[in-house]
PDB file of N, CA and C in Angstrom:
ATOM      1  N   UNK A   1      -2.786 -71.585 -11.917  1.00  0.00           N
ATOM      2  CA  UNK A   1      -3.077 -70.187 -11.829  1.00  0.00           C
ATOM      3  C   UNK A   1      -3.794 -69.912 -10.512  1.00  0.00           C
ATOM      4  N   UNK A   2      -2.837 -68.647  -9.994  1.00  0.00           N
ATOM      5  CA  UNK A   2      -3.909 -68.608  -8.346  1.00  0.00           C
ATOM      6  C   UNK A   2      -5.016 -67.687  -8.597  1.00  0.00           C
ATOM      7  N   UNK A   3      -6.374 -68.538  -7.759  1.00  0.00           N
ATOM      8  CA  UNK A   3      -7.404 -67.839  -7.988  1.00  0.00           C
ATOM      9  C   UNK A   3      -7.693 -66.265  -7.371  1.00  0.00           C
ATOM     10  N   UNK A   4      -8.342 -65.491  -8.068  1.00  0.00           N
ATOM     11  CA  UNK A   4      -8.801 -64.483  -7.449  1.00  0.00           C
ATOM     12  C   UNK A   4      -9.509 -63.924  -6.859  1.00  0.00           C
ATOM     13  N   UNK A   5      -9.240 -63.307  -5.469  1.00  0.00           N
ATOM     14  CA  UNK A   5     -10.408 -63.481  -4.360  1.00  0.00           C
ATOM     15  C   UNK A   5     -10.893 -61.544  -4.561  1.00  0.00           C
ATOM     16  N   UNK A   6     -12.245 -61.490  -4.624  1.00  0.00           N
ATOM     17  CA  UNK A   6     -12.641 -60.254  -4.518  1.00  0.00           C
ATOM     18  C   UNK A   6     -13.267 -60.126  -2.965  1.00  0.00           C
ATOM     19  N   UNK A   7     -12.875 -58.335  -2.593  1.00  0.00           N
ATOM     20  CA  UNK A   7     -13.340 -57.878  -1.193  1.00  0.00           C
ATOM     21  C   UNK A   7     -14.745 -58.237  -1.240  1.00  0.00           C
ATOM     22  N   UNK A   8     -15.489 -58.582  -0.480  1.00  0.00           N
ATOM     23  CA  UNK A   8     -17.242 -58.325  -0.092  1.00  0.00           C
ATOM     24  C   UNK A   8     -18.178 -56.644  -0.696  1.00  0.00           C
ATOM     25  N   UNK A   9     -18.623 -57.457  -1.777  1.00  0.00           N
ATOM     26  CA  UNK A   9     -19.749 -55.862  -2.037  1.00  0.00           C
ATOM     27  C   UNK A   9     -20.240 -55.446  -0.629  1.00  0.00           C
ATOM     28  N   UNK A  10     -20.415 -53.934  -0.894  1.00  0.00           N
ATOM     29  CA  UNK A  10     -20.727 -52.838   0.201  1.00  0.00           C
ATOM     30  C   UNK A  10     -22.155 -53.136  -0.195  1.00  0.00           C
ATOM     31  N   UNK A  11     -23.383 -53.014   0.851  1.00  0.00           N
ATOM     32  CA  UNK A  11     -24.446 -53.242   0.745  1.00  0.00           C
ATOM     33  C   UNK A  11     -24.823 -51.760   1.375  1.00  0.00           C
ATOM     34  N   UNK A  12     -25.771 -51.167   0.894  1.00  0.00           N
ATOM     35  CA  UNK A  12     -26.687 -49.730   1.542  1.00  0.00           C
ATOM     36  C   UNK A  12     -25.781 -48.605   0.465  1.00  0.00           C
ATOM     37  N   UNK A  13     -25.784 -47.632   1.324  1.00  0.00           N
ATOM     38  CA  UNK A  13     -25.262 -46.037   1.432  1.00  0.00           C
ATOM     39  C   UNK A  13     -24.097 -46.342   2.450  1.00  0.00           C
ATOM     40  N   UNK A  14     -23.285 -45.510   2.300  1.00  0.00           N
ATOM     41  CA  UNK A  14     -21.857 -45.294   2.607  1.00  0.00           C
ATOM     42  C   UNK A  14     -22.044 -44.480   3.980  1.00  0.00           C
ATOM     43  N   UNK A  15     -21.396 -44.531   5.320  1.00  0.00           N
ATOM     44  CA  UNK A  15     -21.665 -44.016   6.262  1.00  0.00           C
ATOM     45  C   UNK A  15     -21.297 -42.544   5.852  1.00  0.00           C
ATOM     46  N   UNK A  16     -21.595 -41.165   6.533  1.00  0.00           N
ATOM     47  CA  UNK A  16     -21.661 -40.186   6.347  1.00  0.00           C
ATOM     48  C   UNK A  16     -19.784 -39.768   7.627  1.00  0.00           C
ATOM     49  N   UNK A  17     -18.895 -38.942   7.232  1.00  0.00           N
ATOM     50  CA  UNK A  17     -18.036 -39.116   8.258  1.00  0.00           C
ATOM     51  C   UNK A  17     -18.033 -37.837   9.237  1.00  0.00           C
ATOM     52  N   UNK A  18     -17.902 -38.169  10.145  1.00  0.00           N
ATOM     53  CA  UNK A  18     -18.597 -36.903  11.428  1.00  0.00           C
ATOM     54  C   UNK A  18     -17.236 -36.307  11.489  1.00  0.00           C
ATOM     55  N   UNK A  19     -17.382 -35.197  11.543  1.00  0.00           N
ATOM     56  CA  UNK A  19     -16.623 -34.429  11.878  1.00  0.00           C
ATOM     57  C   UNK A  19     -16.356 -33.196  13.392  1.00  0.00           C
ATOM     58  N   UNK A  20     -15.234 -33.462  14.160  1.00  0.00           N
ATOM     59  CA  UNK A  20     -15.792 -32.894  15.566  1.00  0.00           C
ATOM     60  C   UNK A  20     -15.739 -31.259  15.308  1.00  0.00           C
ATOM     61  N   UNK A  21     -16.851 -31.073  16.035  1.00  0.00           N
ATOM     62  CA  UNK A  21     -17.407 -29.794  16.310  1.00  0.00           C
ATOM     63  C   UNK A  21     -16.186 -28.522  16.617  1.00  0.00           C
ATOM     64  N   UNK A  22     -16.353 -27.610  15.933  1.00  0.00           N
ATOM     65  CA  UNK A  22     -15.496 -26.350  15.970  1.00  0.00           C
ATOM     66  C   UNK A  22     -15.888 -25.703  16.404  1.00  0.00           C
ATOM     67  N   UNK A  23     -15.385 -24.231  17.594  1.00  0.00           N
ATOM     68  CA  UNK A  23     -15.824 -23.226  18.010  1.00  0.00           C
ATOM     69  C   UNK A  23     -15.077 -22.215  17.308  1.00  0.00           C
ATOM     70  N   UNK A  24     -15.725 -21.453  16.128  1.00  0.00           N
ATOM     71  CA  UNK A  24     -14.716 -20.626  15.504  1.00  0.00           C
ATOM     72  C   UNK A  24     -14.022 -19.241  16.512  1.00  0.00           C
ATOM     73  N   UNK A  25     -13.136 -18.910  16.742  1.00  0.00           N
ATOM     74  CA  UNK A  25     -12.549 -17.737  17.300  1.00  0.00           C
ATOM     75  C   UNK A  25     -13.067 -16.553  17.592  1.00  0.00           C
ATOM     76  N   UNK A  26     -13.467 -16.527  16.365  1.00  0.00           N
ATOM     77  CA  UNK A  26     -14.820 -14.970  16.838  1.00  0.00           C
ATOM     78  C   UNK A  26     -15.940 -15.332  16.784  1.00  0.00           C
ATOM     79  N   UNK A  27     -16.595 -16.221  17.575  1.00  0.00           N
ATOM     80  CA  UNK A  27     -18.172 -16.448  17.579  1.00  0.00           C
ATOM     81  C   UNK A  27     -18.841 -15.284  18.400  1.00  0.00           C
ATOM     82  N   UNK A  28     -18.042 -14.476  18.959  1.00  0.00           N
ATOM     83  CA  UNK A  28     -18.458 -13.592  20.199  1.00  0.00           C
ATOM     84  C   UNK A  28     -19.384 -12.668  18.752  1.00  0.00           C
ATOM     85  N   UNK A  29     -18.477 -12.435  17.394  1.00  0.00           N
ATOM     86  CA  UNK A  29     -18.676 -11.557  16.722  1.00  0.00           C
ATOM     87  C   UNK A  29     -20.055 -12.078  15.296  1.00  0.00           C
ATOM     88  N   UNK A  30     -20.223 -13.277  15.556  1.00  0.00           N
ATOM     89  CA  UNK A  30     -21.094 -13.790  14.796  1.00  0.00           C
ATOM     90  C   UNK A  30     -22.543 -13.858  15.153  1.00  0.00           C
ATOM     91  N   UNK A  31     -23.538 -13.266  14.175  1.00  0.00           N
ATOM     92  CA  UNK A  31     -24.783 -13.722  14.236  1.00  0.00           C
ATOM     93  C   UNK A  31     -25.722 -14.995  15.128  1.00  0.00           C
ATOM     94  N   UNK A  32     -24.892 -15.544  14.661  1.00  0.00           N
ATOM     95  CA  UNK A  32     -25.516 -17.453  15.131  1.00  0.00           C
ATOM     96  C   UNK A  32     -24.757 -17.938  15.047  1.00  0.00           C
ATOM     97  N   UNK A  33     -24.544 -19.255  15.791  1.00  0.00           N
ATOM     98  CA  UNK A  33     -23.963 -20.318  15.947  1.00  0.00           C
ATOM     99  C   UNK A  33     -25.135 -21.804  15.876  1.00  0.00           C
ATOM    100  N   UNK A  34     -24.243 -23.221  14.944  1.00  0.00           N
ATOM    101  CA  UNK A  34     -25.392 -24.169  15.085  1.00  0.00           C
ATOM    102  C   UNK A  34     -25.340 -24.653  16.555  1.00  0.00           C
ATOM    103  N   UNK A  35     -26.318 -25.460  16.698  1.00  0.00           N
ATOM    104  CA  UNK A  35     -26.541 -26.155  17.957  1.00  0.00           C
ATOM    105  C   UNK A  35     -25.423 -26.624  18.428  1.00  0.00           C
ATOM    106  N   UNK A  36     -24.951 -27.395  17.431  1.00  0.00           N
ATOM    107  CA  UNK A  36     -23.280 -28.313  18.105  1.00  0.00           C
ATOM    108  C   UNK A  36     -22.226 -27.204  18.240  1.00  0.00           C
ATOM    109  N   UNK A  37     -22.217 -26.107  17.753  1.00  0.00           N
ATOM    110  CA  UNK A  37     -21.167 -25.414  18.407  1.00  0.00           C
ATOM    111  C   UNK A  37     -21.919 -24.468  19.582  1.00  0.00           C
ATOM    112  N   UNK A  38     -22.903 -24.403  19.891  1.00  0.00           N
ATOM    113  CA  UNK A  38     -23.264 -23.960  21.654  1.00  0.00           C
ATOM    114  C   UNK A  38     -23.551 -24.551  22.092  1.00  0.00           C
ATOM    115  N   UNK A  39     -23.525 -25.972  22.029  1.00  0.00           N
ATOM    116  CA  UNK A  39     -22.889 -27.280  22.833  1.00  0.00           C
ATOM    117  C   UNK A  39     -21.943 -27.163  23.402  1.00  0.00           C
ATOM    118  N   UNK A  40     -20.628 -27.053  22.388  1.00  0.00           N
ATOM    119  CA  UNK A  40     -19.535 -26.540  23.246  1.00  0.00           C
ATOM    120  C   UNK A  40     -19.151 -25.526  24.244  1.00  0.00           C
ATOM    121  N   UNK A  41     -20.044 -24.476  24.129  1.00  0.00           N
ATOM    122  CA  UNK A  41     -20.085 -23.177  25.316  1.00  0.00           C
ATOM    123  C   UNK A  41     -20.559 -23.499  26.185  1.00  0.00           C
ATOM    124  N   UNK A  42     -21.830 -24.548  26.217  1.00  0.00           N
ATOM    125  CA  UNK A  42     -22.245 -24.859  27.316  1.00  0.00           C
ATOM    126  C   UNK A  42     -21.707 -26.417  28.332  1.00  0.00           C
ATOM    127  N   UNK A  43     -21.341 -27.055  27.392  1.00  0.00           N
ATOM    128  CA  UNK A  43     -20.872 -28.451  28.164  1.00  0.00           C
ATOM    129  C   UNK A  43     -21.756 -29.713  28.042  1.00  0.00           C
ATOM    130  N   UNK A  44     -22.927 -29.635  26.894  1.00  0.00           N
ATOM    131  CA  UNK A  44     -23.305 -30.392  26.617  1.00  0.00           C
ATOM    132  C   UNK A  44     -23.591 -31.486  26.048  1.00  0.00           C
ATOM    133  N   UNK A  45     -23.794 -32.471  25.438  1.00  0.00           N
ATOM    134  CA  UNK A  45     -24.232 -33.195  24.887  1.00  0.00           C
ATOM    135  C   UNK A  45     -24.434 -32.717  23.577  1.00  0.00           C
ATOM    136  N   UNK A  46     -24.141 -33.519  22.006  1.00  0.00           N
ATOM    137  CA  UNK A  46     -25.507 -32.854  21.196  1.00  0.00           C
ATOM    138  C   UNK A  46     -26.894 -33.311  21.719  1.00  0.00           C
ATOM    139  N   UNK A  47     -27.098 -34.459  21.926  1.00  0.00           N
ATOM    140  CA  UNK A  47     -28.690 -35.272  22.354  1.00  0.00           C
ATOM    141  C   UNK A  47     -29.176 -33.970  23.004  1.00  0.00           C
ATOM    142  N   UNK A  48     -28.427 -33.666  23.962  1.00  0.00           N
ATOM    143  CA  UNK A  48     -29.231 -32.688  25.185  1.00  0.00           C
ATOM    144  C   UNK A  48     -29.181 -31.567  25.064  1.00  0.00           C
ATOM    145  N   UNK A  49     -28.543 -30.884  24.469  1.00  0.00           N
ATOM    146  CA  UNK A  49     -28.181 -29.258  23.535  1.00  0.00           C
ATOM    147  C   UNK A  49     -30.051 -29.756  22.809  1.00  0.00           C
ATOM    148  N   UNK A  50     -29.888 -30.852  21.744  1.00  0.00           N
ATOM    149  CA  UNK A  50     -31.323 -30.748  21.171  1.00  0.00           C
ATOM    150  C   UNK A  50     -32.737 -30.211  21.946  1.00  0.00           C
ATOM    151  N   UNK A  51     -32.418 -31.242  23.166  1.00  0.00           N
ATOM    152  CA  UNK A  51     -33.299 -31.823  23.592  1.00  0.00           C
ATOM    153  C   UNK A  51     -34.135 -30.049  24.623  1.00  0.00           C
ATOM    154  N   UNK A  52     -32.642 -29.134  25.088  1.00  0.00           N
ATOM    155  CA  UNK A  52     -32.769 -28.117  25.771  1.00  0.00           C
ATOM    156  C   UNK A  52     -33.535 -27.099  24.973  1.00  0.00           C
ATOM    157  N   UNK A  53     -33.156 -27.318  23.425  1.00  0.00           N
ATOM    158  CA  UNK A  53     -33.624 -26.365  22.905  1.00  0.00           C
ATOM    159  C   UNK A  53     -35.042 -26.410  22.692  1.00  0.00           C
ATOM    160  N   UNK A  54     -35.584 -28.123  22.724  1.00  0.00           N
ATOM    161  CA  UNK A  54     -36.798 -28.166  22.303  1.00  0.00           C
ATOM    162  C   UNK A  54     -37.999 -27.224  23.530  1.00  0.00           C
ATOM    163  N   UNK A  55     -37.163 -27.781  24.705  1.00  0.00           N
ATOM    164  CA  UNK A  55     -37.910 -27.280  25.748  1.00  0.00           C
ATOM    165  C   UNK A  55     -37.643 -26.009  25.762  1.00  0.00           C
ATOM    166  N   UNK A  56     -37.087 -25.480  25.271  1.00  0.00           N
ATOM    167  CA  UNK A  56     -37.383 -23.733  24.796  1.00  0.00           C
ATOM    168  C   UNK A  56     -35.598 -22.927  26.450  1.00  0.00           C
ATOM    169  N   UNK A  57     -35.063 -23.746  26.633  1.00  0.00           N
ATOM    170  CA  UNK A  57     -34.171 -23.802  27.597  1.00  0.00           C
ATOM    171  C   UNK A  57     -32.782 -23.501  26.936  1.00  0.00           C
ATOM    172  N   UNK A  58     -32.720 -23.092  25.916  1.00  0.00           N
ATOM    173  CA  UNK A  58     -31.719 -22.906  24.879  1.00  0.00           C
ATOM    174  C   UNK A  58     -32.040 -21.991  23.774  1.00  0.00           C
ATOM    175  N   UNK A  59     -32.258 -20.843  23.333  1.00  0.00           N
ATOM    176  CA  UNK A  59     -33.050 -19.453  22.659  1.00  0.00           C
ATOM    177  C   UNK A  59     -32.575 -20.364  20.769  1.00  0.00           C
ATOM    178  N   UNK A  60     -33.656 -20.741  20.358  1.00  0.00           N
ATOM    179  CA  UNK A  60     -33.291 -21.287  18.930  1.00  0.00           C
ATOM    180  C   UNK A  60     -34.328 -20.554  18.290  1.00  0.00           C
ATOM    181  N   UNK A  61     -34.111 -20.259  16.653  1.00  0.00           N
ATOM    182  CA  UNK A  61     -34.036 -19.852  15.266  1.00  0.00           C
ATOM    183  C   UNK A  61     -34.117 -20.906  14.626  1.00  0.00           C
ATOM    184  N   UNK A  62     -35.374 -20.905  14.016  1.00  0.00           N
ATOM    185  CA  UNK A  62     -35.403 -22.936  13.409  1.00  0.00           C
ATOM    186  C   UNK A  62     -35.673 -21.926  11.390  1.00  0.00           C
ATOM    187  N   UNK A  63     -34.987 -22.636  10.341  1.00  0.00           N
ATOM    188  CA  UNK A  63     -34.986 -22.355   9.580  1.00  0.00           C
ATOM    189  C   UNK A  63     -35.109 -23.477   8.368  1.00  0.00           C
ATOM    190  N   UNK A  64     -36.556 -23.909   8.627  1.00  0.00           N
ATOM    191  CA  UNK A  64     -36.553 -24.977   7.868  1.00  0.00           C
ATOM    192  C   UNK A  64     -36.066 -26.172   9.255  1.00  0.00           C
ATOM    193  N   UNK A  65     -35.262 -27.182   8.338  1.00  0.00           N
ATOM    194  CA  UNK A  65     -34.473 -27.784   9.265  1.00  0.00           C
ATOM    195  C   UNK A  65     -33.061 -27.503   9.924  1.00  0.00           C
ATOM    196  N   UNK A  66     -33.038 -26.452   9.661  1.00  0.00           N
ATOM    197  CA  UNK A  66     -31.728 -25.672  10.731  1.00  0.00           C
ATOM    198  C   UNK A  66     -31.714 -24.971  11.455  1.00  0.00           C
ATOM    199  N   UNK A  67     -31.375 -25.410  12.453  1.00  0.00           N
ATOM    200  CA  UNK A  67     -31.468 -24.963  13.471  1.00  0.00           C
ATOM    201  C   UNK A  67     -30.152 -24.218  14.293  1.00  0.00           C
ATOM    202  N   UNK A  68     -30.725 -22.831  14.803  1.00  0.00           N
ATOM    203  CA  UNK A  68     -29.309 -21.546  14.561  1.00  0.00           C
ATOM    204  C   UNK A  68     -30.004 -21.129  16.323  1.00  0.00           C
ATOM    205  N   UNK A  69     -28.487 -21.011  16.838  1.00  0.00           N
ATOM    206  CA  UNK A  69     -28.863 -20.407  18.424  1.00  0.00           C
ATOM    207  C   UNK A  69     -28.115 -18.739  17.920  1.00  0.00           C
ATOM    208  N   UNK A  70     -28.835 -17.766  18.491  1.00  0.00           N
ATOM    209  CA  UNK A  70     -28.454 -16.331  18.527  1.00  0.00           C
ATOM    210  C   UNK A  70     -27.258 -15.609  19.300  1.00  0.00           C
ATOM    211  N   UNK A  71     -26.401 -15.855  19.304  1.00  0.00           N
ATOM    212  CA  UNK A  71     -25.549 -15.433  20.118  1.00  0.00           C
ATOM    213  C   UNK A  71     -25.671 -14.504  21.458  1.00  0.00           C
ATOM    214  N   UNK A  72     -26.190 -13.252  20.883  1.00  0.00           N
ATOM    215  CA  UNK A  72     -26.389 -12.355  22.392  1.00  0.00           C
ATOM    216  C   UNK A  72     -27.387 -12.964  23.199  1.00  0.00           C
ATOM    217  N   UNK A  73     -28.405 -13.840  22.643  1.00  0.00           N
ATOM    218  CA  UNK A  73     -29.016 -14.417  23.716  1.00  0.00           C
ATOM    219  C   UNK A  73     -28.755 -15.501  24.385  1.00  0.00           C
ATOM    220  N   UNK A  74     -27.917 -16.291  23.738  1.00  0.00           N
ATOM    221  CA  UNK A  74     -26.618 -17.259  24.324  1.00  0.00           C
ATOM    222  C   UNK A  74     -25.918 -16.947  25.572  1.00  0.00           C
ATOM    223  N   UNK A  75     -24.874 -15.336  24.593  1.00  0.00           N
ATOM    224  CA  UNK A  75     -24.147 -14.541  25.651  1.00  0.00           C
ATOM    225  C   UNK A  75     -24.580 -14.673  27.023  1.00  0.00           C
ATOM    226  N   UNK A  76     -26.304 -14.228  26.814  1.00  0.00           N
ATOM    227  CA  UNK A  76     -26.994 -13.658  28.423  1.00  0.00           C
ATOM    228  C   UNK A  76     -26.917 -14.959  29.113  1.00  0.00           C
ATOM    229  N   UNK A  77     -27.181 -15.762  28.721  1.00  0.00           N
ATOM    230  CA  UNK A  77     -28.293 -17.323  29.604  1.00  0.00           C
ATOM    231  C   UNK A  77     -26.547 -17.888  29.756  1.00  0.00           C
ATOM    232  N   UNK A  78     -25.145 -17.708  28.981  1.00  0.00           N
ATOM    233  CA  UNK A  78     -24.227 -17.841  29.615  1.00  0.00           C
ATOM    234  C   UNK A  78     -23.639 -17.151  30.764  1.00  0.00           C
ATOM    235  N   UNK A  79     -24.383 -15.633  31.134  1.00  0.00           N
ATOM    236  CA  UNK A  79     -23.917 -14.570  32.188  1.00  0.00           C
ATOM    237  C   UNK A  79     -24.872 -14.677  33.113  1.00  0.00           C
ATOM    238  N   UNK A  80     -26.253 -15.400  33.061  1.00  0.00           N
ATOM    239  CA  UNK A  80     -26.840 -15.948  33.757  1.00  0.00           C
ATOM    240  C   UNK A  80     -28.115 -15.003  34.208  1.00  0.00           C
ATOM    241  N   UNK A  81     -27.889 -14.033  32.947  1.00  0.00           N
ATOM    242  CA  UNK A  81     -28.937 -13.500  33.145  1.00  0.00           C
ATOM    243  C   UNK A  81     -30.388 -14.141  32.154  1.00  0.00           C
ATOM    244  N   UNK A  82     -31.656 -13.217  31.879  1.00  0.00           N
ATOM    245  CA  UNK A  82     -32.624 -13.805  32.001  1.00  0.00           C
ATOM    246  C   UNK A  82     -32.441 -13.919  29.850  1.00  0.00           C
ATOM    247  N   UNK A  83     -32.612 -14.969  29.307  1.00  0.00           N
ATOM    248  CA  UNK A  83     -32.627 -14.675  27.861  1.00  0.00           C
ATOM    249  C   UNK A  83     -33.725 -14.270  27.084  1.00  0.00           C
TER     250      UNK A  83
END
C-alpha cells in the first residue's frame, strides 16, 4: 500500500491579498479619496504619499485610523496653487 504524504501545516495567519490601487472615474466628483488613490494623482509611492501627509505636505482628514485626502484641496496643490 503506497504511503500517504500530507502538504506541510500552514503556521501563523494567512497573508492578507493586496489589491492594486483604483482611481475611480469620477473622483473629480467625490468627497475624499484614500491615501493610495492620491498616490496615484500624484506619482507617488504609498511609503511617501504616508510619509507627505504626515509632514502636513498632502491636506489629510484622519478618522480614527483612516485616513481620507479632500479632494478640492488635492485639486489645488495639483494646480499648484496654495492648499
Amino acid at each position: 500500500m503506497a504511503k500517504r504524504i500530507r502538504p506541510p501545516a500552514r503556521k501563523g495567519k494567512a497573508k492578507p491579498v493586496r489589491r492594486p490601487a483604483v482611481l475611480p472615474e469620477n473622483w473629480r466628483e467625490l468627497p475624499t479619496l484614500t491615501i493610495n488613490q492620491a498616490r496615484l494623482l500624484l506619482g507617488l509611492s504609498l511609503n511617501a504619499a504616508y510619509e507627505a501627509a504626515k509632514r502636513n505636505e498632502i491636506p489629510v482628514v484622519r478618522f480614527g485610523n483612516l485616513w481620507r485626502v479632500p479632494v478640492p484641496q488635492l485639486k489645488r496643490l495639483i494646480d499648484g496653487e496654495a492648499a
